[in-house]
Protein backbone atom coordinates (compact mmCIF):
# COMPACT_ATOMS: atom_id res chain seq x y z
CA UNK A 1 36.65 27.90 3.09
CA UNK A 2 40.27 29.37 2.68
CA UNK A 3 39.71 29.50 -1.32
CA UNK A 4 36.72 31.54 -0.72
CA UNK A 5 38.37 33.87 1.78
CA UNK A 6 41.05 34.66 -0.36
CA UNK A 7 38.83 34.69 -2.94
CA UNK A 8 37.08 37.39 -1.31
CA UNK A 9 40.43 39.39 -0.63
CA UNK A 10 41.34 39.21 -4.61
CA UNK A 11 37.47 40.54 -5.57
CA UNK A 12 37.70 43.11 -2.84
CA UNK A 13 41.09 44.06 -3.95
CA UNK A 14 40.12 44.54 -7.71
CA UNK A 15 37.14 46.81 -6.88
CA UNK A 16 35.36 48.25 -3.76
CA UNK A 17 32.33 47.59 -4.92
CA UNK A 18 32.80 44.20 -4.49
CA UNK A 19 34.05 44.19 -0.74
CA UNK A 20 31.27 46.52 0.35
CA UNK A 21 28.53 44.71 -1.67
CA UNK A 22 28.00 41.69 1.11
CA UNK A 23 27.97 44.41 3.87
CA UNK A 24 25.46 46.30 2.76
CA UNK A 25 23.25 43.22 1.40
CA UNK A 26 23.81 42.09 5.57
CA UNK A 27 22.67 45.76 6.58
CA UNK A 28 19.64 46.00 4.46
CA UNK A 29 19.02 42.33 5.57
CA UNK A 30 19.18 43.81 8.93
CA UNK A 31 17.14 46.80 9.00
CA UNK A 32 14.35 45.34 6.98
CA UNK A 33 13.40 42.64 8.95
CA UNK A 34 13.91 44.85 12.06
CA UNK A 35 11.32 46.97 10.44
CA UNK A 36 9.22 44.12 9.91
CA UNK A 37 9.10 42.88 13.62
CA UNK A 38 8.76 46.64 14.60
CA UNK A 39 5.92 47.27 12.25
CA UNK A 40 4.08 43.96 13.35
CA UNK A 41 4.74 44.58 16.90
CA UNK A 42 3.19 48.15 16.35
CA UNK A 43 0.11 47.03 14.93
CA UNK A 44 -0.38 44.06 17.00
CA UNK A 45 -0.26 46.56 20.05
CA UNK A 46 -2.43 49.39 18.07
CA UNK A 47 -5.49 46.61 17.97
C-alpha cells in the first residue's frame, strides 16, 4: 500500500492530470448513480 501511495505522489507530481484523474472518475461515480436513485425514485413515485 505504501508503494502505491508514493506511487501516486510521483504520477501526480509529473502531471496534474494524473492526480485529478481518480477524483473526478469518484465524482462522476458519484453524481451518476445519485442520478440514478433520484431518477428511479422519481418515477417510482410518478406511477
Amino acid at each position: 500500500m505504501n508503494d502505491f501511495v508514493k506511487g501516486f505522489i510521483k504520477g501526480a507530481k509529473e502531471t496534474p492530470r494524473g492526480f485529478f484523474a481518480p477524483a473526478v472518475a469518484i465524482w462522476r461515480m458519484l453524481i451518476d448513480t445519485s442520478d440514478s436513485l433520484t431518477k428511479d425514485k422519481n418515477s417510482v413515485r410518478r406511477t
